[in-house]
C-alpha atoms as a PDB file:
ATOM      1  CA  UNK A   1       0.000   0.000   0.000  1.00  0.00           C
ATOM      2  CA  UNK A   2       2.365   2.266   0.619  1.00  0.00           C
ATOM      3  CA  UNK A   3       4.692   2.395  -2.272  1.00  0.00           C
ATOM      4  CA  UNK A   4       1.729   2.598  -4.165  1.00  0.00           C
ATOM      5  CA  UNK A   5       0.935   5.867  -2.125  1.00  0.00           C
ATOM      6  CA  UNK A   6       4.688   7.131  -2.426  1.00  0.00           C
ATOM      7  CA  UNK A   7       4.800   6.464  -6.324  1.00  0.00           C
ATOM      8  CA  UNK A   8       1.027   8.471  -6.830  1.00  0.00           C
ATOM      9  CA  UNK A   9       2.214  11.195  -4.511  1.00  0.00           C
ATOM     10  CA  UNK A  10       6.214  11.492  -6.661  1.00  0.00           C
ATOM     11  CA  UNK A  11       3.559  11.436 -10.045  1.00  0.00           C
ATOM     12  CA  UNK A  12       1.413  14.117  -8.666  1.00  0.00           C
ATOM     13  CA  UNK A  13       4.593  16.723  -7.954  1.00  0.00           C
ATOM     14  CA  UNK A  14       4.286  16.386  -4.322  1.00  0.00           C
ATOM     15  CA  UNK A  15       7.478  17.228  -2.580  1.00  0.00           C
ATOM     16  CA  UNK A  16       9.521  15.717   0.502  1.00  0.00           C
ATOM     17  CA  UNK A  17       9.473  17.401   3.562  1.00  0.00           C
ATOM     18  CA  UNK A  18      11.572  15.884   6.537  1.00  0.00           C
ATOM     19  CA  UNK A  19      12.023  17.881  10.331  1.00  0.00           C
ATOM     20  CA  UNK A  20      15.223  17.906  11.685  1.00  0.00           C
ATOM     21  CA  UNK A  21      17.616  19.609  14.057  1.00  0.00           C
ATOM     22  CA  UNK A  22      20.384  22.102  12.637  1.00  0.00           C
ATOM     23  CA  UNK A  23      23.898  20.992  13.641  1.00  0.00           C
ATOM     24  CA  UNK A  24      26.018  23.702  11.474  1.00  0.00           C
ATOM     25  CA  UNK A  25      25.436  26.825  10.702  1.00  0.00           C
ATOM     26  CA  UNK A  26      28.701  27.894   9.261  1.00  0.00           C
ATOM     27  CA  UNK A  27      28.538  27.769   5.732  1.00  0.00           C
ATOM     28  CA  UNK A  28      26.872  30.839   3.911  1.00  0.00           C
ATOM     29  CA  UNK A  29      23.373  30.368   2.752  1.00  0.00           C
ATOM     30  CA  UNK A  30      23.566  27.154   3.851  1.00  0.00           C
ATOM     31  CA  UNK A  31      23.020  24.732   7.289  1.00  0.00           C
ATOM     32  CA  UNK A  32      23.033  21.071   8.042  1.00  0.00           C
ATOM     33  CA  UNK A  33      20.445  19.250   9.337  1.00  0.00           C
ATOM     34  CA  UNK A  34      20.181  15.869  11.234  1.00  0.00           C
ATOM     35  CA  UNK A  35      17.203  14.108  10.390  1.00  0.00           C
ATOM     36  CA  UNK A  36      16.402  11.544  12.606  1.00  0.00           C
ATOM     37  CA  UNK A  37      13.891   8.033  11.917  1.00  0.00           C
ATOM     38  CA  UNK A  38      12.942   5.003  13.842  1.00  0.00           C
ATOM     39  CA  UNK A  39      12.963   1.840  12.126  1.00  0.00           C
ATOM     40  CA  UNK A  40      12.819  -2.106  13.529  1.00  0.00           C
ATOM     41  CA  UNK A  41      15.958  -4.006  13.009  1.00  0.00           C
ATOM     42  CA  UNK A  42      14.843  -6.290  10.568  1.00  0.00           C
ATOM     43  CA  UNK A  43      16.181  -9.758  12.140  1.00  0.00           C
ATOM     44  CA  UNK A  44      16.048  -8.649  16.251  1.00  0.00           C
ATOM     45  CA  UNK A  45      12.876  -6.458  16.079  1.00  0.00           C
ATOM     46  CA  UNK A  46      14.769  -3.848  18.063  1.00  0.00           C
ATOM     47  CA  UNK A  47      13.527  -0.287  17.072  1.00  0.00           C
ATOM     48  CA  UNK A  48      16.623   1.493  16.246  1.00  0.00           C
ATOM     49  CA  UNK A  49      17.324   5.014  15.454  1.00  0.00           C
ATOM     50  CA  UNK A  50      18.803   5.991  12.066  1.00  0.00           C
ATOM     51  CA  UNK A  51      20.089   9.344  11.453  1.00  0.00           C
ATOM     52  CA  UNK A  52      20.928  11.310   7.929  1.00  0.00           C
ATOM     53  CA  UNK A  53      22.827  14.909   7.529  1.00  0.00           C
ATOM     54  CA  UNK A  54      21.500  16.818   4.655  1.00  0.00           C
ATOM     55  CA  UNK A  55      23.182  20.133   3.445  1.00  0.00           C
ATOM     56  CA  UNK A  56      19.797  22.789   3.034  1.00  0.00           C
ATOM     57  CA  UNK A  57      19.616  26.025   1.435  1.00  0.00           C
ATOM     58  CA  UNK A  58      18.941  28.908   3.677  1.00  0.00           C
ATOM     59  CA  UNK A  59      18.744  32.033   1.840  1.00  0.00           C
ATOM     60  CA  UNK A  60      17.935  34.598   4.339  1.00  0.00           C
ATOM     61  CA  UNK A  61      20.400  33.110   7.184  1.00  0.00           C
ATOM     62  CA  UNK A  62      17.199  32.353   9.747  1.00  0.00           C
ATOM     63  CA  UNK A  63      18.292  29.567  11.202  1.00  0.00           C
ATOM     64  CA  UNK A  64      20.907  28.488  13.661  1.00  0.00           C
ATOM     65  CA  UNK A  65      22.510  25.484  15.649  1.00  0.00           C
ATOM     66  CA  UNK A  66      20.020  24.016  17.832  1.00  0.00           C
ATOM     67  CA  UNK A  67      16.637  25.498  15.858  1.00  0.00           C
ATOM     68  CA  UNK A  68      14.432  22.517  14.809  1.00  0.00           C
ATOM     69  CA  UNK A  69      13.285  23.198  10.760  1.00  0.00           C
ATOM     70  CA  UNK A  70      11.212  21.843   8.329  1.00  0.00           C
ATOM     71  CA  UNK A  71      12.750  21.361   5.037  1.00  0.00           C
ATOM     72  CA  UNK A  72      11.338  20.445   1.556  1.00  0.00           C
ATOM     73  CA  UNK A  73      12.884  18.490  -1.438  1.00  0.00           C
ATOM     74  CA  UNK A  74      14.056  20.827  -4.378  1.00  0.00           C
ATOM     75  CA  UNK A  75      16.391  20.997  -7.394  1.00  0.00           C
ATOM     76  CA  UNK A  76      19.807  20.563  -6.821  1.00  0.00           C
ATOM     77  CA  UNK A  77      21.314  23.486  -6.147  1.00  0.00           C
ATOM     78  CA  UNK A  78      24.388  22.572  -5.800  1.00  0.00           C
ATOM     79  CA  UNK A  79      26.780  19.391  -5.985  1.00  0.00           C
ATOM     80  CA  UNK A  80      25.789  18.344  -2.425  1.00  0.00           C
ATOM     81  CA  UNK A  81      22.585  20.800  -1.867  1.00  0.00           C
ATOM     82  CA  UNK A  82      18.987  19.365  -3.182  1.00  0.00           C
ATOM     83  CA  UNK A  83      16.676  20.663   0.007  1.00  0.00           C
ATOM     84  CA  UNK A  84      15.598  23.842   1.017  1.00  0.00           C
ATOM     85  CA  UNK A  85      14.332  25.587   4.305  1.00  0.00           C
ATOM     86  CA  UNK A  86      10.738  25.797   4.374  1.00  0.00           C
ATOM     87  CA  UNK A  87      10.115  26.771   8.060  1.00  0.00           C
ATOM     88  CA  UNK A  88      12.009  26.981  11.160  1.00  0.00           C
ATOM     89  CA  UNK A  89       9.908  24.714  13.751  1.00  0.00           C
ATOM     90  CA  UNK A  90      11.339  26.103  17.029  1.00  0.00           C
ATOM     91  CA  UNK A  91      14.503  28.642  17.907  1.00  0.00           C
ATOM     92  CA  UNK A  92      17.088  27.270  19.881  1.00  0.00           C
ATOM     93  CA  UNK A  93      17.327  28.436  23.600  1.00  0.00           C
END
């Protein structure tokens, strides 16, 4: 069921949006995020967490180390760079 679900919603234009935490904020016009999941070890049935670094395009600079963010799937922007910032969740305190 699903991968019918994820191959109508790719065919309809609809794009990926993942939440994560910013760990860099460094680069210019630019942060990386950690996006975490939970998935079930496939032979012990332990639920494990798997995490993912993504480089995102931030054009006007609002986020910073420690802000949670929503980001969305786009073109690639750069070598590396195929997500930008869509909405920064919650500042950092």
């Amino acid at each position: 069921m699903a991968a019918k679900e994820a191959s109508a919603a790719a065919a309809a234009g609809v794009k990926a949006t993942r939440v994560g935490l910013v760990v860099k904020a460094a680069m210019d016009q630019t942060v990386t995020v950690k996006v975490d999941r939970l998935v079930r070890h496939q032979q012990y049935g332990k639920i494990v967490r798997r995490s993912k670094k993504y480089l995102v395009h931030d054009r006007h600079g609002n986020a910073g180390v420690g802000d949670v963010v929503r980001i969305v799937e786009c073109r690639p922007i750069s070598k590396r760079k195929r997500w930008r910032l869509l909405e920064v969740v919650s500042k950092a305190e």
